[in-house]
Protein backbone atom coordinates (compact mmCIF):
# COMPACT_ATOMS: atom_id res chain seq x y z
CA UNK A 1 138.09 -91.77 -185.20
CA UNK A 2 141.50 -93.16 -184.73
CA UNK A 3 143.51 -92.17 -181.61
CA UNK A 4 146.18 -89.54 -182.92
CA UNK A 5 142.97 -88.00 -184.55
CA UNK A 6 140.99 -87.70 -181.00
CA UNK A 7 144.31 -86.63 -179.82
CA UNK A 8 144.58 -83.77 -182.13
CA UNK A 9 140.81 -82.64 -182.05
CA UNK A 10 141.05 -82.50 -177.89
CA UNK A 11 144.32 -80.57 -178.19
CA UNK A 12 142.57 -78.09 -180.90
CA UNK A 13 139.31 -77.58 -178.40
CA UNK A 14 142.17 -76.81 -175.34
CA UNK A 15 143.77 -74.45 -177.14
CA UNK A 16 140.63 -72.75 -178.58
CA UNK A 17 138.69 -72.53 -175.40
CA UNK A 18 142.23 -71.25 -173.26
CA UNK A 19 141.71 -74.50 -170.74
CA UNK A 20 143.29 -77.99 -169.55
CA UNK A 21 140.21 -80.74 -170.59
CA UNK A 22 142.51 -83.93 -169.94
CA UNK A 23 144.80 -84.92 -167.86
CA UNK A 24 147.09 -87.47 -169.81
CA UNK A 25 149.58 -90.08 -167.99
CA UNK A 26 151.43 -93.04 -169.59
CA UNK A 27 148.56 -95.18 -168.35
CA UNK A 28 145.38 -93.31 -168.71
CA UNK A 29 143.42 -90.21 -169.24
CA UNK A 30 141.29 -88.36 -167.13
CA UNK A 31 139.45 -85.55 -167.00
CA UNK A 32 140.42 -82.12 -165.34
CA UNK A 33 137.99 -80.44 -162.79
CA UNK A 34 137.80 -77.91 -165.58
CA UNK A 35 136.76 -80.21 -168.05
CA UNK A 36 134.43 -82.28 -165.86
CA UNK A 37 132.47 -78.41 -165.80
CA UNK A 38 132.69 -78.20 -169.48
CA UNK A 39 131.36 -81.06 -170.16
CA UNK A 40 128.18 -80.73 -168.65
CA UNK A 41 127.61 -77.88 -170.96
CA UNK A 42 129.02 -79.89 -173.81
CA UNK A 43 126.29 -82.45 -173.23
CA UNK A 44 123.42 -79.97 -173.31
CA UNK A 45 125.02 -78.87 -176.35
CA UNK A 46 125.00 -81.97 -177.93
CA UNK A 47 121.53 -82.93 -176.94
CA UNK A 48 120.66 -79.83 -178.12
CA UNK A 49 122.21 -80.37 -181.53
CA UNK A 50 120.50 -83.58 -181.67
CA UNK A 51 116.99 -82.02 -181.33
CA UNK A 52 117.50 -79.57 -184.07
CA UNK A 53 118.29 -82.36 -186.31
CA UNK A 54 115.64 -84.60 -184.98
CA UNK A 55 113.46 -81.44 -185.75
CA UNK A 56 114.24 -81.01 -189.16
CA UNK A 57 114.00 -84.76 -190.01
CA UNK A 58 110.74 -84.23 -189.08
CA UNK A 59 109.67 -81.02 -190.76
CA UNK A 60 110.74 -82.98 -193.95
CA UNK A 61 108.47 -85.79 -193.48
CA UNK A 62 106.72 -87.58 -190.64
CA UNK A 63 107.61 -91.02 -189.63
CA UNK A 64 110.99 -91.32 -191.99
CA UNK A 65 114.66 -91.33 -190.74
CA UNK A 66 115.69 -93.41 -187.41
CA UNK A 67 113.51 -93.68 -184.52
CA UNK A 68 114.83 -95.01 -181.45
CA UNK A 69 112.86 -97.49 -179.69
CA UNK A 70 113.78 -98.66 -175.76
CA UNK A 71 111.75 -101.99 -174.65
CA UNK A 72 111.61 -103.48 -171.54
CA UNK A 73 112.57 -107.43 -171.35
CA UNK A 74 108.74 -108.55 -169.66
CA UNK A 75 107.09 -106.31 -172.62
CA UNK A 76 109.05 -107.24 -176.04
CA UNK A 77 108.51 -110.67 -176.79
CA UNK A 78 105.16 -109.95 -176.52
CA UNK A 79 104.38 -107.02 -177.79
CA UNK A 80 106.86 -106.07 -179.94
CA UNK A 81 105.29 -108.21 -182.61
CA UNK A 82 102.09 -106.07 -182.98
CA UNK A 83 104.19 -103.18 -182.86
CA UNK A 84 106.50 -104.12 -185.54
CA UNK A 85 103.99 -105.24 -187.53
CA UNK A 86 102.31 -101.72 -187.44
CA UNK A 87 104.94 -99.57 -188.33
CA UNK A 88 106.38 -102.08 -191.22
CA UNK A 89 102.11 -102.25 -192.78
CA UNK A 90 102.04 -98.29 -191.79
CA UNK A 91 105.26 -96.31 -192.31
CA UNK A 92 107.37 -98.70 -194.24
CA UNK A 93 109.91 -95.74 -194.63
CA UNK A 94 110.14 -95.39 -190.95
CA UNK A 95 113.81 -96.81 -189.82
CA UNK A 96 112.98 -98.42 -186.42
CA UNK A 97 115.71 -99.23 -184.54
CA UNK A 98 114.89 -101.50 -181.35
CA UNK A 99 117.08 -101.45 -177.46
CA UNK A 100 115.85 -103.90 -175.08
CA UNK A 101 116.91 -103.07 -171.33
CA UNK A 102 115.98 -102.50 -168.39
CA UNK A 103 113.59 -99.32 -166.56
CA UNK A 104 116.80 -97.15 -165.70
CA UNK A 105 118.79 -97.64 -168.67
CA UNK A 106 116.11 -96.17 -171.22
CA UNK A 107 115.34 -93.90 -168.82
CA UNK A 108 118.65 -93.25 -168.92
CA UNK A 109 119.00 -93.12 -172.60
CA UNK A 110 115.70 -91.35 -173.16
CA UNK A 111 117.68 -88.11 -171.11
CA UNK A 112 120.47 -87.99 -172.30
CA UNK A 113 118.97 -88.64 -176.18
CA UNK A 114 120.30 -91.85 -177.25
CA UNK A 115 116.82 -93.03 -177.55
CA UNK A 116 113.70 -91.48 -178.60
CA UNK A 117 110.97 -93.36 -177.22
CA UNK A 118 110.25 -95.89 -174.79
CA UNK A 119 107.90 -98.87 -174.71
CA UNK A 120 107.51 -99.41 -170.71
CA UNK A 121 105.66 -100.25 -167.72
CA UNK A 122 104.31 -96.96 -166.26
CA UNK A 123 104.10 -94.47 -163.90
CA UNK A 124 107.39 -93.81 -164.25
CA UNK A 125 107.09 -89.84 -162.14
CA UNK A 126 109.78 -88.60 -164.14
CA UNK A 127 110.43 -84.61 -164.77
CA UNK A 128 110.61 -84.29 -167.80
CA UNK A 129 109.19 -87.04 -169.48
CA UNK A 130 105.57 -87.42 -171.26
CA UNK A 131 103.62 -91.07 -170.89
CA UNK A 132 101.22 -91.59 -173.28
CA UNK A 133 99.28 -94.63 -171.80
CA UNK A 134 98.61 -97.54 -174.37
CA UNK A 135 96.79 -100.28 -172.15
CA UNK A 136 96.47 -102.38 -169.16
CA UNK A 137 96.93 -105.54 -168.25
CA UNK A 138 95.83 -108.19 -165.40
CA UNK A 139 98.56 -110.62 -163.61
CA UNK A 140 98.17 -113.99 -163.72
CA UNK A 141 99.52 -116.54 -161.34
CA UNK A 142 101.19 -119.62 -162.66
CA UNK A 143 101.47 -122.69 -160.95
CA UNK A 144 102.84 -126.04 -161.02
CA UNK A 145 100.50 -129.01 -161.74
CA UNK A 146 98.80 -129.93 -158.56
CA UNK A 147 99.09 -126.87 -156.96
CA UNK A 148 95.98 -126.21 -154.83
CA UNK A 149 94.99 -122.80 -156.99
CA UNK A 150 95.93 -124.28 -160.31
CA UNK A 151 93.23 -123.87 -162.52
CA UNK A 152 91.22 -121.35 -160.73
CA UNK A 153 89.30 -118.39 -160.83
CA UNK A 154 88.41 -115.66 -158.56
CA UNK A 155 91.15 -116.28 -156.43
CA UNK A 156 91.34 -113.36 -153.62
CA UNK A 157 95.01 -111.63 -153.32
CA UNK A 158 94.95 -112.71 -150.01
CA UNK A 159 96.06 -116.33 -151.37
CA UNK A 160 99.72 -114.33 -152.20
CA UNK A 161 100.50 -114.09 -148.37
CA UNK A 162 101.23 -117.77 -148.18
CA UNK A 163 102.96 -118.73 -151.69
CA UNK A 164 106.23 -119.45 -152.27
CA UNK A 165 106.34 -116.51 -154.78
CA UNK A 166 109.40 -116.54 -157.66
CA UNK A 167 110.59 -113.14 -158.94
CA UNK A 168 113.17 -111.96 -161.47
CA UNK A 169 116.10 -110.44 -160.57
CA UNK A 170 116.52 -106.84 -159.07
CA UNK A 171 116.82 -103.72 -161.88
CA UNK A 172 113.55 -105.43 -163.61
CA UNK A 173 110.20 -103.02 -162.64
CA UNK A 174 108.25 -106.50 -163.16
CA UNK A 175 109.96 -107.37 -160.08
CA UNK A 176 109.06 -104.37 -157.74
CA UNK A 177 105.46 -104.90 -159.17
CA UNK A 178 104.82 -108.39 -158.01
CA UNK A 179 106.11 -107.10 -154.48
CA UNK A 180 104.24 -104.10 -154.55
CA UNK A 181 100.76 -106.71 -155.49
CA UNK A 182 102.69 -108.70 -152.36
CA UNK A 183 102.46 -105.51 -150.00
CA UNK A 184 98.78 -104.69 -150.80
CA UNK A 185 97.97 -107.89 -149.80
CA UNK A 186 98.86 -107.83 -146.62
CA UNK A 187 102.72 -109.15 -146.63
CA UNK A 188 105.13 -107.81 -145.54
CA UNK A 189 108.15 -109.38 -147.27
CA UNK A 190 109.24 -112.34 -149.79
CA UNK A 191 112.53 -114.33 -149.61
CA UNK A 192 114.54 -114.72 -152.34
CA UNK A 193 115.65 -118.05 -152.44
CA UNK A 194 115.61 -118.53 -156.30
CA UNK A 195 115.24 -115.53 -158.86
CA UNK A 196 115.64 -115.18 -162.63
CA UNK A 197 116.93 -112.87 -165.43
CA UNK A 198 113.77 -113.79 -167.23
CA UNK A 199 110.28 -114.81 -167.32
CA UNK A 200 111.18 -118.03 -169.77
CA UNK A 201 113.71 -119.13 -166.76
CA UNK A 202 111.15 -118.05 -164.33
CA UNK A 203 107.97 -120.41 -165.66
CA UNK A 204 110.57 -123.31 -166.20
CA UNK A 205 111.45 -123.04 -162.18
CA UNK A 206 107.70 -122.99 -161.70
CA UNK A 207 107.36 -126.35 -163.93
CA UNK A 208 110.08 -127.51 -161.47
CA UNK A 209 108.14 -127.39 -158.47
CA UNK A 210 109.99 -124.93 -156.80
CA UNK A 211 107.39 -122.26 -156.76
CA UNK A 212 104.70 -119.85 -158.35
CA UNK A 213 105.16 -116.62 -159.67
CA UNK A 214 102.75 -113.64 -161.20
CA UNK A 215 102.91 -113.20 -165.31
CA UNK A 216 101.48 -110.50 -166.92
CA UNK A 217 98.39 -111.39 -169.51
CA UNK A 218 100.24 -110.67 -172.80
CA UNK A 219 103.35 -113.10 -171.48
CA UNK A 220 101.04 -116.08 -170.48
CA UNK A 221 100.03 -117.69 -173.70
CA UNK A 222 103.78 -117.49 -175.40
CA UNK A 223 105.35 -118.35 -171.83
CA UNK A 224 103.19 -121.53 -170.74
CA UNK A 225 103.67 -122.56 -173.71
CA UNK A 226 107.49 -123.67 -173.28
CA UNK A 227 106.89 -125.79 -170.15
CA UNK A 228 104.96 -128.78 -169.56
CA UNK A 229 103.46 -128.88 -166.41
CA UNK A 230 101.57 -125.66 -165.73
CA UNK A 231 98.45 -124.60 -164.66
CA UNK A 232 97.07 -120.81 -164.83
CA UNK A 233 94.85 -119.25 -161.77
CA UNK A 234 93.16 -115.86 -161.93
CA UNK A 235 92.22 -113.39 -159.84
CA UNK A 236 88.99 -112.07 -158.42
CA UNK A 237 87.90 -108.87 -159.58
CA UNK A 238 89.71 -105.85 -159.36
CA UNK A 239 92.78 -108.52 -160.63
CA UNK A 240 96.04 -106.56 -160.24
CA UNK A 241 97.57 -104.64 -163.47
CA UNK A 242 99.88 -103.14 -164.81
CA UNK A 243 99.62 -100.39 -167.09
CA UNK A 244 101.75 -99.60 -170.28
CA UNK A 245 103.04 -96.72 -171.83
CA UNK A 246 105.09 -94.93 -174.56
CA UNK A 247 107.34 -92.23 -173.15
CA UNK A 248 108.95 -89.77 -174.90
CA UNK A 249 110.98 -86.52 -173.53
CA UNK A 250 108.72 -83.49 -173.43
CA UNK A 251 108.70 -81.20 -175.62
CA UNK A 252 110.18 -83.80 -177.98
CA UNK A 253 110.69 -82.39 -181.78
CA UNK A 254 108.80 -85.48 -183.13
CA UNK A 255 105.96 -85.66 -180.63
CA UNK A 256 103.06 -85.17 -182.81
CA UNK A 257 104.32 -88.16 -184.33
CA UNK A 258 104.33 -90.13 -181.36
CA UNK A 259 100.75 -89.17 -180.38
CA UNK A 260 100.14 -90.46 -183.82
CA UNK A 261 101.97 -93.84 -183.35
CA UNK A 262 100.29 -94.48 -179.58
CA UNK A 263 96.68 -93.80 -181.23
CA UNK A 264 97.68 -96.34 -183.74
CA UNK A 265 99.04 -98.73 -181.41
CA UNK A 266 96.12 -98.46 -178.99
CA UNK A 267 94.11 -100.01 -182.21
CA UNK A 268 96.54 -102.64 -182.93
CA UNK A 269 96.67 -103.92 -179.27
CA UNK A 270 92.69 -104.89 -179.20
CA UNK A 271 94.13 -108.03 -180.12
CA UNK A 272 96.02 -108.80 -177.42
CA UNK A 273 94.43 -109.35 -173.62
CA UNK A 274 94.61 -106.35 -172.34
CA UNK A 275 92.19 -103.12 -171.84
CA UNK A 276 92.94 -100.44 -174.34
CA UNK A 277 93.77 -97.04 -172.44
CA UNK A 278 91.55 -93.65 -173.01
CA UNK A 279 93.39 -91.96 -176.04
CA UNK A 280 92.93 -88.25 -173.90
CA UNK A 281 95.11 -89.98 -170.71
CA UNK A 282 98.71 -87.97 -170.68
CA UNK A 283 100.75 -87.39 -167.68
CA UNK A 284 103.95 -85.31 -167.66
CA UNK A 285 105.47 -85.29 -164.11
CA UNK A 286 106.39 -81.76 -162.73
């Protein structure tokens, strides 16, 4: 919509609804007190809007039109594949469209309905919001060649306490799992001297010698795999996991569809090394 357009459409919905939205200056626009009000309303309306034609996309036919998919960074390169693969071999008139970002932004966007469903670490204990667990999946610790646990199995978690432990940056929930694996064994904090925006950056600094850091299964093979110079150590029995999950809003228009697509996906992820998740598990936080 051009600007003289917008203009005219604001000026229309003042003038119908008796009230100041904007206030305009010869630098900006803002919003009134009146219209930051309205448009709380207006956004319920919109999502609202949305669902009705998310509704009727779906009483047409299931698994046609657009479906939104949010994917974390530490879960798409690896499993992205196997889903894609699914939905182009199962519902080849399905129009997935993909958003990688971080936890809070699909969270975010799940909410406020710019995207439909979300391929992410869980629990999330969000109101509001329906996980439908897929699998789970052990850490693995990666070292540099020569380390003293490279190559080993069984280690205890109790080896963490001393390591010079690499994370990614804050905002990723691959982060605050490593410390939370940190805490339950027994320490209390770890320094961070060098982080990264990714777990490619993150194995290269391990090749470098300038640390270890945790990997979940699914990332190891593609991940060691760019670096020379690595070694892979496992842990003793119960290893630390994560668990992942589709999430969807509840009550969602489509969601018969996307019990459908997590059965299916549960199936497809057998390949992968991870341990498939109960089909009955489904948790939708008060």
């Amino acid at each position: 919509m051009s600007q003289p357009a917008l203009s005219g459409a604001v000026s229309a919905l003042e003038e119908s609804l008796g009230v100041t939205l904007v206030e305009r200056t010869t630098r900006r626009v803002l919003l009134t007190p009146e219209g930051e009000r309205l448009l709380v309303r207006a956004k319920a309306v919109l999502t609202e809007i949305g669902a009705l034609t998310e509704e009727a996309a779906a009483l047409r036919a299931p698994f046609t039109g657009a479906l939104r998919l949010g994917v974390i960074p530490t879960v798409a390169p690896y499993v992205l594949p196997t889903v894609l693969r699914l939905v182009h071999e199962r519902h080849p008139e399905l129009d997935l469209q993909v958003h990688e970002e971080q936890t809070a932004s699909l969270l975010d966007g799940l909410t406020s309905g710019r995207l439909d469903l979300l391929l992410l670490a869980v629990p999330l204990g969000m109101p509001g919001v329906t996980e439908l667990p897929l699998f789970d999946e052990d850490f693995v610790l990666v070292t540099p060649l020569g380390h003293r646990l490279g190559g080993l199995e069984g280690i205890p978690r109790s080896a963490l306490r001393s390591l010079n432990l690499l994370l990614l940056d804050e905002g990723h929930c691959l982060r605050d799992q490593a410390l939370d694996i940190c805490r339950e064994a027994g320490r209390a904090d770890v320094p961070a001297t060098t982080t990264a925006a990714g777990l490619s950056t993150l194995v290269q600094l391990v090749a470098g010698g300038l640390g270890v850091t945790l990997l979940p299964r699914t990332a190891v093979r593609v991940e060691t795999s760019r670096a020379a110079g690595l070694l892979t150590a496992y842990f003793a029995e119960p290893a630390p996991t994560r668990r992942i999950a589709l999430a969807m809003r509840a009550g969602a228009a489509r969601a018969a569809e996307y019990e459908q697509l997590a059965d299916s996906l549960r199936e497809a992820v057998r390949e992968l090394p991870v341990r498939v998740a109960h089909p009955g598990l489904r948790t939708t936080p008060s």
